[in-house]
N, C-alpha and C. Protein backbone atom coordinates (compact mmCIF):
# COMPACT_ATOMS: atom_id res chain seq x y z
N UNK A 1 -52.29 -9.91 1.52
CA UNK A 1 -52.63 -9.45 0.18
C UNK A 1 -53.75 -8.42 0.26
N UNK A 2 -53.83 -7.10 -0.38
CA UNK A 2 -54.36 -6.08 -0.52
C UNK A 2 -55.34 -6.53 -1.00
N UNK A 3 -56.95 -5.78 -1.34
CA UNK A 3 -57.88 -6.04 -2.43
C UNK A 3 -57.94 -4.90 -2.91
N UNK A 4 -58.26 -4.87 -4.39
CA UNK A 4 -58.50 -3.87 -4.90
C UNK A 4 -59.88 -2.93 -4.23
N UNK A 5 -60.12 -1.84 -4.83
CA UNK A 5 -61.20 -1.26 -4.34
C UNK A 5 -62.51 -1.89 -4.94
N UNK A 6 -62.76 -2.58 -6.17
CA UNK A 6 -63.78 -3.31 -6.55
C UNK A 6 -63.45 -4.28 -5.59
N UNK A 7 -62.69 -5.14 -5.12
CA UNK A 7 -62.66 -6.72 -4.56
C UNK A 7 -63.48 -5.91 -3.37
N UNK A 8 -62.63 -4.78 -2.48
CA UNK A 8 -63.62 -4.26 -1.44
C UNK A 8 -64.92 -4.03 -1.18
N UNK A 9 -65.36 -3.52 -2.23
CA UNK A 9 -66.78 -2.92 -2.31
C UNK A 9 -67.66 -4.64 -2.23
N UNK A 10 -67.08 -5.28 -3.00
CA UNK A 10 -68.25 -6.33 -3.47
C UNK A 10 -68.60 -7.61 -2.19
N UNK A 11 -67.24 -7.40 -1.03
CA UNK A 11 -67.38 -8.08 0.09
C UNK A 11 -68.41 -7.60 0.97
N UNK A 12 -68.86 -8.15 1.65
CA UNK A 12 -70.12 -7.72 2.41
C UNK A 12 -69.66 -7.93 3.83
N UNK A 13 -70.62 -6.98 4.73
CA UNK A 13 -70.16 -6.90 5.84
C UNK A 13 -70.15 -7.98 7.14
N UNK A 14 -70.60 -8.76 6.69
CA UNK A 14 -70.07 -10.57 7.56
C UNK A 14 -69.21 -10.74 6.56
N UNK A 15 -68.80 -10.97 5.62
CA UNK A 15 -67.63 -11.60 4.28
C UNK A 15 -66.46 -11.06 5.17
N UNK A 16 -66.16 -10.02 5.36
CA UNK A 16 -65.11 -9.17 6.20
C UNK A 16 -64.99 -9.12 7.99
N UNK A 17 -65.70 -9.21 8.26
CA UNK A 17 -66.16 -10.14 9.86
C UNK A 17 -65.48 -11.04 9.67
N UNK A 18 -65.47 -12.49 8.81
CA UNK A 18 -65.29 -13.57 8.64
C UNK A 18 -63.49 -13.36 8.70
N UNK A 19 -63.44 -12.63 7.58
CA UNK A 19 -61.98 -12.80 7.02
C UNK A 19 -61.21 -12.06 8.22
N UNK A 20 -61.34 -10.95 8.83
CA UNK A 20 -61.21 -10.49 9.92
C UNK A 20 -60.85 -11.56 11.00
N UNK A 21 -61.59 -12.19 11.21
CA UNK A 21 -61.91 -13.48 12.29
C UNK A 21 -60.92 -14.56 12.32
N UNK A 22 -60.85 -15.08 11.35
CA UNK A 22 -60.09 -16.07 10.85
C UNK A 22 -58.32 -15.81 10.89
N UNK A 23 -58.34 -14.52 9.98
CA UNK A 23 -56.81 -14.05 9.91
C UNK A 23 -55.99 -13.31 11.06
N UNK A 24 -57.42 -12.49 11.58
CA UNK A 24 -56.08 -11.63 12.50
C UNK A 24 -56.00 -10.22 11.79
N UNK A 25 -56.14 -9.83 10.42
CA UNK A 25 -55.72 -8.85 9.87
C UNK A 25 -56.37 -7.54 10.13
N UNK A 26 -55.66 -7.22 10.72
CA UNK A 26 -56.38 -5.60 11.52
C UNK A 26 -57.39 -4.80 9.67
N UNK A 27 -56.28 -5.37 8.80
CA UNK A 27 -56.31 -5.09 7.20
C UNK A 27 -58.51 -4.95 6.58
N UNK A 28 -59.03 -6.40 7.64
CA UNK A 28 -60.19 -6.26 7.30
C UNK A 28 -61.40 -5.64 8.13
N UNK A 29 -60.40 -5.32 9.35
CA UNK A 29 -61.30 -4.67 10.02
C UNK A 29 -61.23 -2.79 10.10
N UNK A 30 -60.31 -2.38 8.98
CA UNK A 30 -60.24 -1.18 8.68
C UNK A 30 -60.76 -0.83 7.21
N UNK A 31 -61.21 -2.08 6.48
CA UNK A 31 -62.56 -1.58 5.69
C UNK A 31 -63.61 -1.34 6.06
N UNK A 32 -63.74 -2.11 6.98
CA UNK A 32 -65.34 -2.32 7.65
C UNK A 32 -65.60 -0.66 8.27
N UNK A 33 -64.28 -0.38 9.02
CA UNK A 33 -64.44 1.03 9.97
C UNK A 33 -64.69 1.86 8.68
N UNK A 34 -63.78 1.64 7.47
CA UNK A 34 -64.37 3.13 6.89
C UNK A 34 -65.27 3.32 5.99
N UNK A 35 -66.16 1.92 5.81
CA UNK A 35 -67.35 1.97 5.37
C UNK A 35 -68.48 2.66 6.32
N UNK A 36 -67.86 3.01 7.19
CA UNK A 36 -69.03 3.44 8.66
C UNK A 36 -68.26 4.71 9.28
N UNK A 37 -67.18 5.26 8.97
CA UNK A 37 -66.37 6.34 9.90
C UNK A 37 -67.47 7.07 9.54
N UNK A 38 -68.42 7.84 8.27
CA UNK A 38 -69.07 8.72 8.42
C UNK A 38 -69.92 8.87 9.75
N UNK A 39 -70.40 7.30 9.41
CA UNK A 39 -72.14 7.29 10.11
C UNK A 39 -71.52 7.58 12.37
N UNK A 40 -69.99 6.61 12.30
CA UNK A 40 -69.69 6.81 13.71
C UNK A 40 -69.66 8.27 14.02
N UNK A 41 -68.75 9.07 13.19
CA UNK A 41 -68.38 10.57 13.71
C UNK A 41 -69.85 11.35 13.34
N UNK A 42 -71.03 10.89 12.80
CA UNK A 42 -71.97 11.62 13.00
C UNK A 42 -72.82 11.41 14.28
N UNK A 43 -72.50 10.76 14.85
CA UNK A 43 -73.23 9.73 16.19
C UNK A 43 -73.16 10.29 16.81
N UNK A 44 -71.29 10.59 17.16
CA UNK A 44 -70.58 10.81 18.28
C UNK A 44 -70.75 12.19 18.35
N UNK A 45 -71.12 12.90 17.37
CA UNK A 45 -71.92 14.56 17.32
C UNK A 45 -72.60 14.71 17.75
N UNK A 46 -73.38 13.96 17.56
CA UNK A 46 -74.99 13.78 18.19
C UNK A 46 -75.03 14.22 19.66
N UNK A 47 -73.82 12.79 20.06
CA UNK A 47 -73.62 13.01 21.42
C UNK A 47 -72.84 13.73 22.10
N UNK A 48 -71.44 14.42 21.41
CA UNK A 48 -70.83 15.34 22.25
C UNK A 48 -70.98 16.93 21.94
N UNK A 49 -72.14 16.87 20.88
CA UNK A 49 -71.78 18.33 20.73
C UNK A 49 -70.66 18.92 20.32
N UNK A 50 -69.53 17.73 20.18
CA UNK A 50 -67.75 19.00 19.57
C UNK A 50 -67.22 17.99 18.83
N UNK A 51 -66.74 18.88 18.30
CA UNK A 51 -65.72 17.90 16.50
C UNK A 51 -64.61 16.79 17.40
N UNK A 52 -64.11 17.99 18.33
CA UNK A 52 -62.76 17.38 18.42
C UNK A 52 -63.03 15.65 19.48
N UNK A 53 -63.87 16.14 20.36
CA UNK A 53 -64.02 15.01 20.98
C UNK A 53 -64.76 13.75 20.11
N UNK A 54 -65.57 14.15 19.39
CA UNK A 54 -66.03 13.38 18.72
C UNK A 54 -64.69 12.42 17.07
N UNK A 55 -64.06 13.36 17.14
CA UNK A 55 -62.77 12.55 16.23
C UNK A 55 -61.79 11.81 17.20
N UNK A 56 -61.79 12.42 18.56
CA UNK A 56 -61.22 10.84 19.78
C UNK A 56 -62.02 9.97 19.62
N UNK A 57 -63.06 9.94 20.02
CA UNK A 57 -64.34 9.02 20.08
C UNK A 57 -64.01 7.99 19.00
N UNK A 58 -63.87 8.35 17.19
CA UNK A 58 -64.05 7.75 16.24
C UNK A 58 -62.79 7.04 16.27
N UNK A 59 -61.44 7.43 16.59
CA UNK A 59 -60.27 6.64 17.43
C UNK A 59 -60.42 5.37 18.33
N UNK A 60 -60.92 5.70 19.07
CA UNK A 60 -61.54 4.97 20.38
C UNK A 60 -62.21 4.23 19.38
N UNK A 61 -63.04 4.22 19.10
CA UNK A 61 -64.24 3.24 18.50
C UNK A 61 -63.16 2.04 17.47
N UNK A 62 -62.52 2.46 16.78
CA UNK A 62 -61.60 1.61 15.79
C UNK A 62 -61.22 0.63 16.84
N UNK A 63 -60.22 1.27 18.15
CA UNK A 63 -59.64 0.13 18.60
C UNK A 63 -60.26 -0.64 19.51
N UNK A 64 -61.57 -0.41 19.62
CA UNK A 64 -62.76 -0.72 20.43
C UNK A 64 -63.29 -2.10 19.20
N UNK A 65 -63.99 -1.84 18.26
CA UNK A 65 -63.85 -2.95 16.91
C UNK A 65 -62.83 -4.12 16.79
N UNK A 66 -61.50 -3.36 16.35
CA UNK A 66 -60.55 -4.46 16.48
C UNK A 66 -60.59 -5.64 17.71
N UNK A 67 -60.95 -5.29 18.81
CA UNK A 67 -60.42 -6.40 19.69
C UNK A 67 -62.33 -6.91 19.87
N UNK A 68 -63.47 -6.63 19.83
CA UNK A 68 -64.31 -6.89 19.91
C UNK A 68 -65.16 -8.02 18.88
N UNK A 69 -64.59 -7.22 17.90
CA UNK A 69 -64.76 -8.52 16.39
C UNK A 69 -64.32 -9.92 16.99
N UNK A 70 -62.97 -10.13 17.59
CA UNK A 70 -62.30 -11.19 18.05
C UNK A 70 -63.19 -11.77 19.06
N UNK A 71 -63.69 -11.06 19.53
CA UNK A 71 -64.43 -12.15 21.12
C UNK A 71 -65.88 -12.18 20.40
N UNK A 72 -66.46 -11.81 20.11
CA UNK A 72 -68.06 -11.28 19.86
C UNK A 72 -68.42 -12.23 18.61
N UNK A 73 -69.44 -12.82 18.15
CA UNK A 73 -70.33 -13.47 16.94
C UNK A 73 -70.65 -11.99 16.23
N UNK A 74 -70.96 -11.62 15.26
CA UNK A 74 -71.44 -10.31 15.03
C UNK A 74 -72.12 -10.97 13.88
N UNK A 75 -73.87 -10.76 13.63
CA UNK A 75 -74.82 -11.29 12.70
C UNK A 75 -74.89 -10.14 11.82
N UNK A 76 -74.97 -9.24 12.11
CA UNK A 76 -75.64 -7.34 11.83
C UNK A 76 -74.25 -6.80 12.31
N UNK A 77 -73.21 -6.10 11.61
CA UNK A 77 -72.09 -5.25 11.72
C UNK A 77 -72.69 -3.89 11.96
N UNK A 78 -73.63 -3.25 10.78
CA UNK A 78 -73.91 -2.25 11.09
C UNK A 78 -75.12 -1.72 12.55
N UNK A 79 -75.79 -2.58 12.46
CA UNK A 79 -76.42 -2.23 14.03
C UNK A 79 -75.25 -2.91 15.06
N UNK A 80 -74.48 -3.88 14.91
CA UNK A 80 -73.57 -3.89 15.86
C UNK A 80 -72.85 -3.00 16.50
N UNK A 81 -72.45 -1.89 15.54
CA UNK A 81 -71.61 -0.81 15.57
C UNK A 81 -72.02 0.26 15.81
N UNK A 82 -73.89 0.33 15.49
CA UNK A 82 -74.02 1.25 15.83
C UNK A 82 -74.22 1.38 17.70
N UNK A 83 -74.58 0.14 18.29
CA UNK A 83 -74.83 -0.39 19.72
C UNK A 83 -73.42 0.19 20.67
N UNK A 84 -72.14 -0.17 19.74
CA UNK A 84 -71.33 -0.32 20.40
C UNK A 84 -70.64 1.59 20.16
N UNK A 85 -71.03 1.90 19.30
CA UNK A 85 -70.43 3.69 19.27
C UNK A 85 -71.22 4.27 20.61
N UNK A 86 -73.32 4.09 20.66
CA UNK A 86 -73.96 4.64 21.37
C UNK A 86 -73.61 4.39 22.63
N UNK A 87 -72.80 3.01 23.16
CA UNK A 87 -72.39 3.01 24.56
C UNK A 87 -71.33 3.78 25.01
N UNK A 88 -69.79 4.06 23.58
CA UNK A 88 -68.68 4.25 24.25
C UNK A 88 -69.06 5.79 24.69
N UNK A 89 -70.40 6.22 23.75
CA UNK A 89 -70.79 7.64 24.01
C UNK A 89 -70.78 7.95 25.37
N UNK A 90 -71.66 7.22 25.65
CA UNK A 90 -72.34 7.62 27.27
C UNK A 90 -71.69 7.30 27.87
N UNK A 91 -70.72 6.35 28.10
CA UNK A 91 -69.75 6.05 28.96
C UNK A 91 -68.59 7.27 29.01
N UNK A 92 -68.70 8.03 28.13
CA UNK A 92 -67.38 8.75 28.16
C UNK A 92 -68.17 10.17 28.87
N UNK A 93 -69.57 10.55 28.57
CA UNK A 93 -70.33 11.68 29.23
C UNK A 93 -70.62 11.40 30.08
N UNK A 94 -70.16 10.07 30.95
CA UNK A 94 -70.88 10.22 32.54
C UNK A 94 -69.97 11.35 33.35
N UNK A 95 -70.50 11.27 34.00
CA UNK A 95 -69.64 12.35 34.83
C UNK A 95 -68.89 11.53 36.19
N UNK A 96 -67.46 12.30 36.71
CA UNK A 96 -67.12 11.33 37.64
C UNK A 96 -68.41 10.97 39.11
N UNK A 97 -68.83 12.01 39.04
CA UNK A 97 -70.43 12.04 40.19
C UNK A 97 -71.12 11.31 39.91
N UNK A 98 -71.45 11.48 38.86
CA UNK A 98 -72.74 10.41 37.60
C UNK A 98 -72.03 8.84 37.95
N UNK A 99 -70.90 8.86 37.65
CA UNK A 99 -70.37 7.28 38.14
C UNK A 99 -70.19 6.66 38.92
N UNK A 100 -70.09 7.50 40.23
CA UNK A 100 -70.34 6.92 41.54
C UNK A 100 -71.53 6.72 42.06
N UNK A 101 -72.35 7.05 41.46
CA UNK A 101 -73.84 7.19 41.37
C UNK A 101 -74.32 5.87 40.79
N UNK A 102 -74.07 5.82 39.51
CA UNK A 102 -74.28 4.72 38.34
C UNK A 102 -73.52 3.02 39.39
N UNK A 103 -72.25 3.44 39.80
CA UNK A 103 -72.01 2.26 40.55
C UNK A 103 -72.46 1.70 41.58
N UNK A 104 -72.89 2.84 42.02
CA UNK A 104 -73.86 2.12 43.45
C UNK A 104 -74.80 1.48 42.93
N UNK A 105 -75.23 2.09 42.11
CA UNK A 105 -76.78 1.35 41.77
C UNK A 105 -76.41 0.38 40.39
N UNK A 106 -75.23 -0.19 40.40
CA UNK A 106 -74.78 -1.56 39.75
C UNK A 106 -74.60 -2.14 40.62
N UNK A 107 -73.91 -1.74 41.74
CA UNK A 107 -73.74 -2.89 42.52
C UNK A 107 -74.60 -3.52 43.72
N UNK A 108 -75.87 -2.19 43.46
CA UNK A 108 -77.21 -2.66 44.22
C UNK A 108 -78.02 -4.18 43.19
N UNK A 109 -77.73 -3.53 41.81
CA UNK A 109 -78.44 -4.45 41.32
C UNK A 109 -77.40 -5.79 40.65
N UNK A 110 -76.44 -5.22 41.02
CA UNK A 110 -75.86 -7.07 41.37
C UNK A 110 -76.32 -7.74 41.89
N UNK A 111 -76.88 -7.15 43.19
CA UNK A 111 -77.27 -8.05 44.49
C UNK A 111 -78.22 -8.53 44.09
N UNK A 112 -79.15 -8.03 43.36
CA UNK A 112 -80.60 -8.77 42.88
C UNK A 112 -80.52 -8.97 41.66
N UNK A 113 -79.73 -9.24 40.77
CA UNK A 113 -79.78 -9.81 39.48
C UNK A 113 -78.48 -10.35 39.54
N UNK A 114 -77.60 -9.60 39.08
CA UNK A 114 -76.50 -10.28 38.68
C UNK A 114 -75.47 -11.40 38.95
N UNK A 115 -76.00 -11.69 40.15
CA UNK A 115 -75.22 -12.57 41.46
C UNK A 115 -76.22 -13.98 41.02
N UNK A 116 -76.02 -15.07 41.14
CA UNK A 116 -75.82 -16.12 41.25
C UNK A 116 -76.43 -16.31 42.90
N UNK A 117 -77.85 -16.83 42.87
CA UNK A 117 -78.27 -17.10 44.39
C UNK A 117 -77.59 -18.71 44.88
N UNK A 118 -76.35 -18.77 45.61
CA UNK A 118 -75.97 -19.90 45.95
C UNK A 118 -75.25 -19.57 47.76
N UNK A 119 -75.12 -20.92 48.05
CA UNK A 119 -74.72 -20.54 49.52
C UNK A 119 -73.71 -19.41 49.46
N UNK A 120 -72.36 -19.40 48.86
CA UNK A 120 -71.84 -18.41 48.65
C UNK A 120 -71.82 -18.11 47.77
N UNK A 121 -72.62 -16.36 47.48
CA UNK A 121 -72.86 -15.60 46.12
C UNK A 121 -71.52 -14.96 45.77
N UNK A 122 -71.42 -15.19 44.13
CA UNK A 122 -70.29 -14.72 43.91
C UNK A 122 -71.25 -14.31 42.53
N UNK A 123 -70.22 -13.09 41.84
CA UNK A 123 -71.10 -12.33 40.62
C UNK A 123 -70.47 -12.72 39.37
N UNK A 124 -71.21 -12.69 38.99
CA UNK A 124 -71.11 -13.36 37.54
C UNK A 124 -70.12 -12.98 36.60
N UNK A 125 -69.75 -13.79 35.84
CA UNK A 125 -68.49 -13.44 34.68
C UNK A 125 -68.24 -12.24 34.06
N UNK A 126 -67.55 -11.89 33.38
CA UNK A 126 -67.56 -10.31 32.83
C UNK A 126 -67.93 -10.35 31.43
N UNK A 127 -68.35 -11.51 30.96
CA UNK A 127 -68.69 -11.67 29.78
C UNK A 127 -70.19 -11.70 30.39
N UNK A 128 -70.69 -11.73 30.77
CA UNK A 128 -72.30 -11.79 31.20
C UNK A 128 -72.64 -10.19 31.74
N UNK A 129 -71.61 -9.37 32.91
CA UNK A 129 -72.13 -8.30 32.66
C UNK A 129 -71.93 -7.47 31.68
N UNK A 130 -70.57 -7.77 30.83
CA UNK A 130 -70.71 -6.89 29.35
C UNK A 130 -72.43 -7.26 28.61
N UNK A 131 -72.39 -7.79 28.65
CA UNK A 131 -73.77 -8.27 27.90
C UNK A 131 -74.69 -7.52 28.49
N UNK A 132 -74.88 -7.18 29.83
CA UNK A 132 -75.88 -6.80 30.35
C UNK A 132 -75.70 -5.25 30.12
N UNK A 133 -74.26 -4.70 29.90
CA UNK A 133 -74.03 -3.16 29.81
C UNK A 133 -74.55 -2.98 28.04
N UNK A 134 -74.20 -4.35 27.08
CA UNK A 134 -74.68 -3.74 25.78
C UNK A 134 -76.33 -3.39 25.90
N UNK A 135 -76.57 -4.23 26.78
CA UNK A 135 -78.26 -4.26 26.48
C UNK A 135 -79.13 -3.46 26.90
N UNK A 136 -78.30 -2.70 27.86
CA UNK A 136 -79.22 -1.76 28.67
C UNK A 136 -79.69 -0.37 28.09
N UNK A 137 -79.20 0.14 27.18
CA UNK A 137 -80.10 1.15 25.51
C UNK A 137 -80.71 0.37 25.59
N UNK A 138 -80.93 -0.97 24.99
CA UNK A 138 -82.10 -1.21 25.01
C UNK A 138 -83.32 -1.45 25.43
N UNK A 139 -83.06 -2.23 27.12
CA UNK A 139 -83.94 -2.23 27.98
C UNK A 139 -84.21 -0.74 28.65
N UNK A 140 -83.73 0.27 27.96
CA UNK A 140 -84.22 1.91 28.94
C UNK A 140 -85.20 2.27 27.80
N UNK A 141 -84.82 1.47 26.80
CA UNK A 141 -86.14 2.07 25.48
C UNK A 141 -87.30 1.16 25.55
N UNK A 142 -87.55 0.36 26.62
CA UNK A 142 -88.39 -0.35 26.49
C UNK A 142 -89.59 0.49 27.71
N UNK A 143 -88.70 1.06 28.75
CA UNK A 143 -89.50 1.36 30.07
C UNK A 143 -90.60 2.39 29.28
N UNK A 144 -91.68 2.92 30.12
CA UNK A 144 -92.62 3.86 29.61
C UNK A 144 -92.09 5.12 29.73
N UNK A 145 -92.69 6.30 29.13
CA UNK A 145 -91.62 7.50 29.31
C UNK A 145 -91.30 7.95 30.66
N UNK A 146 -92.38 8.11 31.18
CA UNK A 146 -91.67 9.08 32.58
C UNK A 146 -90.56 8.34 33.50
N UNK A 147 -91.14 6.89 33.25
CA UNK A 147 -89.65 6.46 34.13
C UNK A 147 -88.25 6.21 32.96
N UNK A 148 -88.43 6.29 32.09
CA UNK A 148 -87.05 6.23 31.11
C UNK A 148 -86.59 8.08 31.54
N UNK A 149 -87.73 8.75 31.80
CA UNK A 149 -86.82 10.36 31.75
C UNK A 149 -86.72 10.31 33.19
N UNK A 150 -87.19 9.99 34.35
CA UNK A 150 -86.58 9.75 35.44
C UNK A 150 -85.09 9.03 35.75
N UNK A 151 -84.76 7.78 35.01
CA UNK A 151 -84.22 7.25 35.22
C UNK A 151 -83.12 7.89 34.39
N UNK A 152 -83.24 8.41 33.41
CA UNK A 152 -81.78 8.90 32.62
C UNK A 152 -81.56 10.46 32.88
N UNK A 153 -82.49 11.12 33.63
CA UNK A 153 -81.94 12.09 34.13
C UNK A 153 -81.34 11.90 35.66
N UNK A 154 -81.49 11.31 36.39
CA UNK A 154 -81.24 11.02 37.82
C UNK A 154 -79.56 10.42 37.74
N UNK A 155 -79.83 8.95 36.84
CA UNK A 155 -78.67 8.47 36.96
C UNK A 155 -77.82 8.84 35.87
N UNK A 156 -77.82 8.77 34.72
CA UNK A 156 -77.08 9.28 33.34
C UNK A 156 -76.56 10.73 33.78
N UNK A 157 -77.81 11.43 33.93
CA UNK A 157 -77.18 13.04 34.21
C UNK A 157 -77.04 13.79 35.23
N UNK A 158 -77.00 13.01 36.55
CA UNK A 158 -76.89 13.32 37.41
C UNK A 158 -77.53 13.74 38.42
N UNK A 159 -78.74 14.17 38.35
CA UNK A 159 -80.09 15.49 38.72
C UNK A 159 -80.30 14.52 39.97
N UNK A 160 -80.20 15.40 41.06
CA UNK A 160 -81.12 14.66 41.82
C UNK A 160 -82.54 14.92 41.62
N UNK A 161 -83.32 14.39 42.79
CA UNK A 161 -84.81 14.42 42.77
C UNK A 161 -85.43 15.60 42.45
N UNK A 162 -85.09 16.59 42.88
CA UNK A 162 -86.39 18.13 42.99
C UNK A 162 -85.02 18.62 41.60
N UNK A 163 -84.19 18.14 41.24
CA UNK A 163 -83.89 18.67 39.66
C UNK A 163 -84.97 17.79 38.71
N UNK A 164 -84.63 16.64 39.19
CA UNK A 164 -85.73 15.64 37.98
C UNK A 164 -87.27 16.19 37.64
N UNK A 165 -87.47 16.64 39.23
CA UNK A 165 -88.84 16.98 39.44
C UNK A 165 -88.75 18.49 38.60
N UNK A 166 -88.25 19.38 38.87
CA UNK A 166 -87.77 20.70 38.08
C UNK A 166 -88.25 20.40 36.34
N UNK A 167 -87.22 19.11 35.72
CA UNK A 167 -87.23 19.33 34.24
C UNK A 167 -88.38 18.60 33.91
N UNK A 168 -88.83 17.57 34.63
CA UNK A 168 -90.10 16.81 33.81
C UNK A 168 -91.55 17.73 34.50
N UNK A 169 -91.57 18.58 35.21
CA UNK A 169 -92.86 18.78 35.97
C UNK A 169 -93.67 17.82 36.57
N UNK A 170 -92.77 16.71 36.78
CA UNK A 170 -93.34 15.84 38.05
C UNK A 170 -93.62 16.35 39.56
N UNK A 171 -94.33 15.76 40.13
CA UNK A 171 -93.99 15.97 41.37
C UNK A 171 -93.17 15.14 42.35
N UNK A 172 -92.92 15.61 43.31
CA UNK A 172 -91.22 14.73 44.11
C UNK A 172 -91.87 13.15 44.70
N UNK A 173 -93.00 13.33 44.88
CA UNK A 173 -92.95 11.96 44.80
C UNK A 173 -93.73 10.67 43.80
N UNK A 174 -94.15 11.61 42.66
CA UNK A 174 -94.24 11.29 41.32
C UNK A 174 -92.62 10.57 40.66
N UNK A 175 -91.63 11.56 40.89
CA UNK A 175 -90.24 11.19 40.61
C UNK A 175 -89.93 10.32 41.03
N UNK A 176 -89.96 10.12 42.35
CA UNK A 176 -89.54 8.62 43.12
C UNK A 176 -89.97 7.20 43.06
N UNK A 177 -91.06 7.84 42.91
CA UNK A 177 -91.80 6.35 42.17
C UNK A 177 -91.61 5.97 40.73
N UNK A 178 -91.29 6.83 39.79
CA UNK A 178 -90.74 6.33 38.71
C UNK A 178 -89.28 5.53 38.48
N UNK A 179 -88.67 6.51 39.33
CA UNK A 179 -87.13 5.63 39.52
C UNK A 179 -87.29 4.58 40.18
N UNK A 180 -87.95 4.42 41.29
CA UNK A 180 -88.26 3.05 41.47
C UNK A 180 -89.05 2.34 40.82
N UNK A 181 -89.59 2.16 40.23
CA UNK A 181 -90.32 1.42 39.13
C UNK A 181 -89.74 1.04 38.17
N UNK A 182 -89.05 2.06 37.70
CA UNK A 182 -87.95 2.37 36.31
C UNK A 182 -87.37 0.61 36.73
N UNK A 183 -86.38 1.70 37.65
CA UNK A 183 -85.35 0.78 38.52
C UNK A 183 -85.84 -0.94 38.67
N UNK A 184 -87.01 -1.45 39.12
CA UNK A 184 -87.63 -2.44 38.93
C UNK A 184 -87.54 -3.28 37.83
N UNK A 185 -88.21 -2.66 36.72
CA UNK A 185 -88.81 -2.79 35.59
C UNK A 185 -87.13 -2.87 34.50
N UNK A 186 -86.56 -2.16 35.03
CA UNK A 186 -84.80 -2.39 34.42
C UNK A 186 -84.48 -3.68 34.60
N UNK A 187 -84.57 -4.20 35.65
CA UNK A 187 -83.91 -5.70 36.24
C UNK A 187 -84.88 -6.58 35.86
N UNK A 188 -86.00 -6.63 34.83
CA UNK A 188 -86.48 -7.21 34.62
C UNK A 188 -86.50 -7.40 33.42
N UNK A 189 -86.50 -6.48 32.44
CA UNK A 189 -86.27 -6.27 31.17
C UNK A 189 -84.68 -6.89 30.76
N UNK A 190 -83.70 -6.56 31.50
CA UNK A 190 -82.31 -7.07 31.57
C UNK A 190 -81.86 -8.17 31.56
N UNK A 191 -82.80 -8.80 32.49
CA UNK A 191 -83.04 -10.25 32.76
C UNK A 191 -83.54 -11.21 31.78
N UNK A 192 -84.91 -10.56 30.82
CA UNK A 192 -84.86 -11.51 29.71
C UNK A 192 -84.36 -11.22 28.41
N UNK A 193 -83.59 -10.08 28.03
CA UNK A 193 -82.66 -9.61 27.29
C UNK A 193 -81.46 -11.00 26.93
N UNK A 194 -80.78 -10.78 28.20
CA UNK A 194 -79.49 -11.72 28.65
C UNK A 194 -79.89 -13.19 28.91
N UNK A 195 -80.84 -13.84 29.06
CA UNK A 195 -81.18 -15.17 29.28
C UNK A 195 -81.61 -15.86 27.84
């Protein structure tokens, strides 16, 4: 059953979560998207700089919602959504370099966080590192600046060292010590994020 556009308006954004949840009906989770398509495709500007990619993006994001509503509690829809647009962002601007990059140094810090210290280490569920991938905007806004601009120019954008050192006017081993620190101070912040 349809709602009118008053029945729409007057539901609130857990009311439609809920009904969403319960039914299955893709029906309530495509009010929710277009109470927010503005605010997503202005995001995704933000971040790609172009219309067109940014109207995939707002694609992507719908069917990204639909199946996420289903697994996820959601308290806050609209900061939910906004968490979950700002990741598919950056995930889609890494670069294939940037990602082989970004994976090493996930699967360095598996070894010291994410793993389970037992006779035989095995890594943790994928529902635990999703959690750890939503959270990490947030734990990079927590670090102090020079290692948040070390760390998101090195790994996010690729730069090696004497580039990092280039855009911040650090010096090279000013840089290194921030990424390592950063880097530190990440697995720690992450850690009581997710616990």
């Amino acid at each position: 059953m349809f709602l009118t556009k008053k029945e729409e308006t007057a539901l609130s954004d857990l009311e439609l979560v809920l009904r969403y949840r319960q039914s299955g009906e893709v029906y309530y989770a495509g009010i929710l998207y277009q109470r927010y398509t503005h605010l997503i495709l202005g995001l995704c500007l933000k971040y790609f700089k172009n219309e067109e990619d940014s109207k995939d993006a707002v694609m992507d994001i719908f069917e990204q919602i639909t199946v996420a509503l289903l697994k996820h509690e959601v308290a806050n829809f609209k900061s939910w959504l906004h968490t979950l647009t700002r990741n598919h962002c950056l995930m889609k601007l890494r670069k294939p370099e940037v990602k082989r990059t970004i994976t090493q140094e996930v699967s360095e810090i598996d070894e010291n966080l994410f793993m389970e210290k037992a006779e035989d280490e095995h890594l943790i569920d994928e529902d635990e590192r999703e959690a750890q991938l939503r959270h990490l905007p947030e734990a990079l806004s927590q670090l102090n600046a020079e290692q948040k601009a070390c760390i998101e120019l090195f790994y996010l954008q690729g730069k090696n060292y004497q580039e990092v050192a280039d855009a911040t006017g650090y010096t090279l081993n000013q840089v290194k010590s921030y990424i390592q620190n950063g880097k530190r101070n990440l697995k720690i912040i992450l850690s009581r994020l997710t616990t």
